[in-house]
C-alpha atoms as a PDB file:
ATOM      1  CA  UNK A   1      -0.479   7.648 -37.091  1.00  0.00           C
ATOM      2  CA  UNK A   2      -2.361   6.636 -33.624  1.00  0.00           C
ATOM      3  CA  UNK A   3      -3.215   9.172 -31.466  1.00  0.00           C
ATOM      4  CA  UNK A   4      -1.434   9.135 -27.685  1.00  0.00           C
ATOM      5  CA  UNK A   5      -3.713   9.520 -24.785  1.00  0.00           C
ATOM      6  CA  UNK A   6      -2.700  11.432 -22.423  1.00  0.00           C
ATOM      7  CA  UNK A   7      -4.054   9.538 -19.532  1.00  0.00           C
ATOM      8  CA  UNK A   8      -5.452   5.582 -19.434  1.00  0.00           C
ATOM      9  CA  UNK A   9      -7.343   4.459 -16.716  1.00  0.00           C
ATOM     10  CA  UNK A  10      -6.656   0.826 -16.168  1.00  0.00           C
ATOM     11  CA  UNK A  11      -8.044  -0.632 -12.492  1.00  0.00           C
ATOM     12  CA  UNK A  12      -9.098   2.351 -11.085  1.00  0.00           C
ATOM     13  CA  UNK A  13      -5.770   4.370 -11.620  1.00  0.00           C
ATOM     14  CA  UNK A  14      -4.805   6.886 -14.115  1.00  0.00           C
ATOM     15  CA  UNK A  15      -1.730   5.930 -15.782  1.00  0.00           C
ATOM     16  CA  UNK A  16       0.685   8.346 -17.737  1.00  0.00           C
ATOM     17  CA  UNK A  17       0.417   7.854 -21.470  1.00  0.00           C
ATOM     18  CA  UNK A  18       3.923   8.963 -22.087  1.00  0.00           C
ATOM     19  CA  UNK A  19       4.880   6.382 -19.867  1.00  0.00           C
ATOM     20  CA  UNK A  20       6.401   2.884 -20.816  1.00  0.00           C
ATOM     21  CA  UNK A  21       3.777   0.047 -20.231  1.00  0.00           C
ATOM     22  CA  UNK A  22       5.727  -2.341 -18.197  1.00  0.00           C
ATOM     23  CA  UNK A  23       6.512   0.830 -15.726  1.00  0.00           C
ATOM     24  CA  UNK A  24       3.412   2.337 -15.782  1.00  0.00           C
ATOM     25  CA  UNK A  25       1.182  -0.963 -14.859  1.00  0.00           C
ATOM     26  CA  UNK A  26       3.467  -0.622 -11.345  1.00  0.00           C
ATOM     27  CA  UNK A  27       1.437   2.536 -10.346  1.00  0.00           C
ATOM     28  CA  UNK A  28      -1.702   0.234  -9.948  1.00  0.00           C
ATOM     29  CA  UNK A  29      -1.708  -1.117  -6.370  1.00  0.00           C
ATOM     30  CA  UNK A  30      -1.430  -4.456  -6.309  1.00  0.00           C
ATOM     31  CA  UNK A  31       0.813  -5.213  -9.345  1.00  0.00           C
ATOM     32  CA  UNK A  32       4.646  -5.230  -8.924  1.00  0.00           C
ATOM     33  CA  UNK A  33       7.381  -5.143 -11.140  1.00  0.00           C
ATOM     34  CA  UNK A  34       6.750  -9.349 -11.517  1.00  0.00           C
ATOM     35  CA  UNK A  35       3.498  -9.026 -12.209  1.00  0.00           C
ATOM     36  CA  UNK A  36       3.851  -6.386 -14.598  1.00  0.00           C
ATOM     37  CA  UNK A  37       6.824  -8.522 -16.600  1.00  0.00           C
ATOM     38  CA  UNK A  38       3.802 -11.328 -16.730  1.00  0.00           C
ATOM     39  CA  UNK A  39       1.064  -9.116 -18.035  1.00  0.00           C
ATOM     40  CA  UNK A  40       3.427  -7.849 -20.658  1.00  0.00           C
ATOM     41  CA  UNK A  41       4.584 -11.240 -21.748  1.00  0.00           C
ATOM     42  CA  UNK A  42       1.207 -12.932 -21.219  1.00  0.00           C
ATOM     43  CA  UNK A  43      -0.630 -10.230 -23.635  1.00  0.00           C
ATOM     44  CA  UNK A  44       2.655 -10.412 -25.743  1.00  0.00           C
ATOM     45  CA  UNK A  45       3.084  -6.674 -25.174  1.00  0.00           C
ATOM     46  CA  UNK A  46       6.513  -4.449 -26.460  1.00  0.00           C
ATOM     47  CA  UNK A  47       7.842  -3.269 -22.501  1.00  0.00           C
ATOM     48  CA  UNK A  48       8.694  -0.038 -23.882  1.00  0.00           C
ATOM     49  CA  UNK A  49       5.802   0.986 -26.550  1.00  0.00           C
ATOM     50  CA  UNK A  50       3.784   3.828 -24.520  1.00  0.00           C
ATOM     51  CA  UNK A  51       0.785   3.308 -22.560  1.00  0.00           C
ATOM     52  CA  UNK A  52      -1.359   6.176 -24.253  1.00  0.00           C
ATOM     53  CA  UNK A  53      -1.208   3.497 -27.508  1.00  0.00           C
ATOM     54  CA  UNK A  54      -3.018   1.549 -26.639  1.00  0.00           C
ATOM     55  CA  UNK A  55      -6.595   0.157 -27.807  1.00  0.00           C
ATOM     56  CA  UNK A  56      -9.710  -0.359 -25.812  1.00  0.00           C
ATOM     57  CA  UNK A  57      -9.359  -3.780 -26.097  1.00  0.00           C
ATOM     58  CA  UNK A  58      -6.175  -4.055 -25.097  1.00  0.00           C
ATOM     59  CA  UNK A  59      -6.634  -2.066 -22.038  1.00  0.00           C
ATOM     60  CA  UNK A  60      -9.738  -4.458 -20.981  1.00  0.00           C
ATOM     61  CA  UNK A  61      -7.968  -7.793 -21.871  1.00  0.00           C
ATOM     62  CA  UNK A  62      -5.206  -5.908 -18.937  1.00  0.00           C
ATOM     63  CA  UNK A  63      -7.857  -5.363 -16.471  1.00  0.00           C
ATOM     64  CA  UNK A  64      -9.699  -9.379 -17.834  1.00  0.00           C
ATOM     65  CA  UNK A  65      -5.956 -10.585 -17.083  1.00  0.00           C
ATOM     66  CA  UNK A  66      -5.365  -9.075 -13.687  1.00  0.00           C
ATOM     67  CA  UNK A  67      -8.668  -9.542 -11.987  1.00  0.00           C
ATOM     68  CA  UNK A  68      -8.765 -13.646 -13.597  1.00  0.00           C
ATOM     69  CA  UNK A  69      -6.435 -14.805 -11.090  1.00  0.00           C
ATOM     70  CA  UNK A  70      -6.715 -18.173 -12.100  1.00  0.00           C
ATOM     71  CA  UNK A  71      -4.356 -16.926 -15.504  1.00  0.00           C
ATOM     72  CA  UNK A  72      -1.457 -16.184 -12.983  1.00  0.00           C
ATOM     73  CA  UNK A  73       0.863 -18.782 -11.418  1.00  0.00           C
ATOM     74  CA  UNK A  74       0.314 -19.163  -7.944  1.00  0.00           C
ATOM     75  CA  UNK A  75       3.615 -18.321  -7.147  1.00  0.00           C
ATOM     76  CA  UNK A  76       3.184 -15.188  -8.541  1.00  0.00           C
ATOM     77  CA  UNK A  77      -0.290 -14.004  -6.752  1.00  0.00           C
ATOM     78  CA  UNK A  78      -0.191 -11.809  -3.566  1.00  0.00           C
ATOM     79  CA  UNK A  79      -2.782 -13.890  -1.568  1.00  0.00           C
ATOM     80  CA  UNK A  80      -1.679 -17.253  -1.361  1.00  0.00           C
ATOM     81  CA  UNK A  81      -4.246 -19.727   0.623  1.00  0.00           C
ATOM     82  CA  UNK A  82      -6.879 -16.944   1.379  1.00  0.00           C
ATOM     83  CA  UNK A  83      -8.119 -17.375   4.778  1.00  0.00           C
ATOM     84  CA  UNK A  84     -11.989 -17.299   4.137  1.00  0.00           C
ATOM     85  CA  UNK A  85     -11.600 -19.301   0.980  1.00  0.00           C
ATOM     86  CA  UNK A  86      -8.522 -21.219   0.845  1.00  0.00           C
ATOM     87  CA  UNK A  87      -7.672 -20.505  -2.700  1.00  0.00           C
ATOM     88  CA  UNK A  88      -5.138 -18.559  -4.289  1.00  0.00           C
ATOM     89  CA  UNK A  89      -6.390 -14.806  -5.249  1.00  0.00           C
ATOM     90  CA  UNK A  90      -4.095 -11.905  -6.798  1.00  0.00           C
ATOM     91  CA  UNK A  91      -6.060  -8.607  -5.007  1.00  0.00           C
ATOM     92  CA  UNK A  92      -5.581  -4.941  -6.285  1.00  0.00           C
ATOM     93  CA  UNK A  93      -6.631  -1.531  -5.525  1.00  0.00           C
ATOM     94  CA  UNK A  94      -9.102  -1.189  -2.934  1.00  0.00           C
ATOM     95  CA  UNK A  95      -9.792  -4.543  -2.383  1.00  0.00           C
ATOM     96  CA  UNK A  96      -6.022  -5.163  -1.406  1.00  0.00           C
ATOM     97  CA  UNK A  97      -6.458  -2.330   1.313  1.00  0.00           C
ATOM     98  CA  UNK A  98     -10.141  -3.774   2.336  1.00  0.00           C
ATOM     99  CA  UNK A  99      -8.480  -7.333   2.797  1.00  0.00           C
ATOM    100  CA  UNK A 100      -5.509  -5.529   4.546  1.00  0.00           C
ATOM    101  CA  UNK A 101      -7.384  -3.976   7.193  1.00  0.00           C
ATOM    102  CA  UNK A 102     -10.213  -7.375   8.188  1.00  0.00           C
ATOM    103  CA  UNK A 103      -6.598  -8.587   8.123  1.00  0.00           C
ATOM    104  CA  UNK A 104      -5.535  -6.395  10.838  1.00  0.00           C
ATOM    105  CA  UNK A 105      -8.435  -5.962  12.510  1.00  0.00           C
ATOM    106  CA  UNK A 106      -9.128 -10.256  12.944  1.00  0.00           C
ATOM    107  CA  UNK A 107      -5.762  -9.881  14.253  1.00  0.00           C
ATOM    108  CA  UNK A 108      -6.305  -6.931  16.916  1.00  0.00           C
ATOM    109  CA  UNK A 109      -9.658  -8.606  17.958  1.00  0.00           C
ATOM    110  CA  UNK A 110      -8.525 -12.426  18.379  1.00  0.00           C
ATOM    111  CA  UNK A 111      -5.676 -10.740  20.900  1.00  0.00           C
ATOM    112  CA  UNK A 112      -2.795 -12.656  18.717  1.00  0.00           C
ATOM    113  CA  UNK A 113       1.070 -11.157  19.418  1.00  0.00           C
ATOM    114  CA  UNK A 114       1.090  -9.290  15.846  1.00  0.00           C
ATOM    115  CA  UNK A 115      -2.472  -7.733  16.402  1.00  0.00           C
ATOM    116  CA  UNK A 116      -1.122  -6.561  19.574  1.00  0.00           C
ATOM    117  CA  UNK A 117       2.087  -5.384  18.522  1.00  0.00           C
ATOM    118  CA  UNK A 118       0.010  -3.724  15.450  1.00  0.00           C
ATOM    119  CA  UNK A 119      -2.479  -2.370  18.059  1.00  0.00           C
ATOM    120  CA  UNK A 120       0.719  -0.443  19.892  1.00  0.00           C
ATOM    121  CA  UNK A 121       2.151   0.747  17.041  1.00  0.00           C
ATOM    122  CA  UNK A 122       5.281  -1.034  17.766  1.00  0.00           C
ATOM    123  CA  UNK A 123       7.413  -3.626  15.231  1.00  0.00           C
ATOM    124  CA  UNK A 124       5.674  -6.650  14.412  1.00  0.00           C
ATOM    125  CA  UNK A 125       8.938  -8.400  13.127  1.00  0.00           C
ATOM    126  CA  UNK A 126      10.863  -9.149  15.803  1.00  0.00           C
ATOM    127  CA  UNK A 127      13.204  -5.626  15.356  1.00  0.00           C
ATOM    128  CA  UNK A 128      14.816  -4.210  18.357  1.00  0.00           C
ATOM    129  CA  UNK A 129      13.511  -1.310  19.867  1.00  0.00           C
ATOM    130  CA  UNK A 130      15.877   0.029  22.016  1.00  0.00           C
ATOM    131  CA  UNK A 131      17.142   2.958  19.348  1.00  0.00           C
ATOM    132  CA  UNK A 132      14.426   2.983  16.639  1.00  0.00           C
ATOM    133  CA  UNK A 133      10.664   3.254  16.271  1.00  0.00           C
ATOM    134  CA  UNK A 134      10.483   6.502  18.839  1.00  0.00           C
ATOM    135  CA  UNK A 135       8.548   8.420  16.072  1.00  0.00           C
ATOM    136  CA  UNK A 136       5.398  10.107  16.975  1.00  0.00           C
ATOM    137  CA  UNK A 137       5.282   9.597  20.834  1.00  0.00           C
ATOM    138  CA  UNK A 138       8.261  11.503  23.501  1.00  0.00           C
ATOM    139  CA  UNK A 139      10.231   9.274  25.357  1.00  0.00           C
ATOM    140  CA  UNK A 140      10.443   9.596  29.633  1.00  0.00           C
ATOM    141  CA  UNK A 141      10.888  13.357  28.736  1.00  0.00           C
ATOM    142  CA  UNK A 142       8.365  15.746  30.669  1.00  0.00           C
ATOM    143  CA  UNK A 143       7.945  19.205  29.958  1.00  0.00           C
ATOM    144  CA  UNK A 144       8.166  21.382  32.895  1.00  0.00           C
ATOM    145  CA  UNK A 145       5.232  23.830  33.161  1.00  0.00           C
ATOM    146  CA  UNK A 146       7.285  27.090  33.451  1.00  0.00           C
ATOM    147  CA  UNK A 147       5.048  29.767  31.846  1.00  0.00           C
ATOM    148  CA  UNK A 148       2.153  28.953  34.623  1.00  0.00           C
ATOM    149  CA  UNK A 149       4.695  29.883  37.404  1.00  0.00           C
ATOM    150  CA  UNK A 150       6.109  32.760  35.970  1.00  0.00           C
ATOM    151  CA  UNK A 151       2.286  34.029  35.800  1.00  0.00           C
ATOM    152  CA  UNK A 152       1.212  33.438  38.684  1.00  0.00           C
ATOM    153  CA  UNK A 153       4.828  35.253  40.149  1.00  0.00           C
ATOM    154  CA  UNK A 154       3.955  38.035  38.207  1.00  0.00           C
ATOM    155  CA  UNK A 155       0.704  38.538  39.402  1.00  0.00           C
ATOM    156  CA  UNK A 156       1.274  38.034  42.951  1.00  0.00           C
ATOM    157  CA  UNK A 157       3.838  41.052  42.587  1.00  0.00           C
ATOM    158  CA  UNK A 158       7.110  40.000  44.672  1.00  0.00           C
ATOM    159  CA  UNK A 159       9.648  37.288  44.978  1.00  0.00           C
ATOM    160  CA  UNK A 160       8.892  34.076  46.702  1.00  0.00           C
END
């Protein structure tokens, strides 16, 4: 009988070894529930045998798989025509969040309409605003400054 492990690290991430394979290789950032169908067939995985079964090997011929983008159809990757290299790269973990923000931040600095609208904080997709997107910032609403007055009414000792 194999011994489960109770926790795999694949990519950088910890993943549940209780846990199904095909769902637990969607906790790594990066790889969807596509991707993970493709790594399963690909490595000619069972979807349901457990994560903490499996071998070493298996778990680096995962990682070999994901990071050798040239193994997935381009249709399938999640950086199609790179910008700085023109080729098609499939990016997880950090370096999905690293390319994420130059991303952004080429965006911001060469003044396009989505770095601005990024910049703002405001929808980038052409939403409306009128009703939505008021979180985190009040709205032609100014709090009176009450508590000063009363204060200063109270100090002076009468009525005005």
């Amino acid at each position: 009988m194999e011994k489960l492990r109770v926790i795999v690290r694949v990519l950088e991430t910890d993943l549940d070894g209780n846990k199904k394979i095909y769902n637990s290789l969607r906790k790594i950032k990066g790889v969807g529930f596509m991707v993970s169908n493709f790594i399963c067939n690909k490595l000619e995985f069972d979807k349901d045998r457990k994560v903490g079964t499996l071998t070493e090997k298996e778990v680096n011929s995962i990682e070999e798989l994901i990071q050798n983008s040239k193994d997935i159809p381009s249709w399938l990757v999640n950086r199609r025509k790179d910008y700085d290299t023109g080729e098609d790269v499939h990016l997880v973990t950090s370096k999905l969040k690293l390319r994420k923000e130059f991303d952004l931040k080429r965006l911001k600095k060469i003044k396009s309409y989505r770095g601005l609208r990024h910049a703002v904080g405001l929808p980038v997709r052409g939403q409306r605003t009128r009703s939505h997107f008021r979180r985190g910032r009040s709205v032609g609403v100014q709090k009176k400054k009450v508590p000063q007055q009363k204060k200063q009414r109270s100090q002076s000792g009468g009525k005005k």
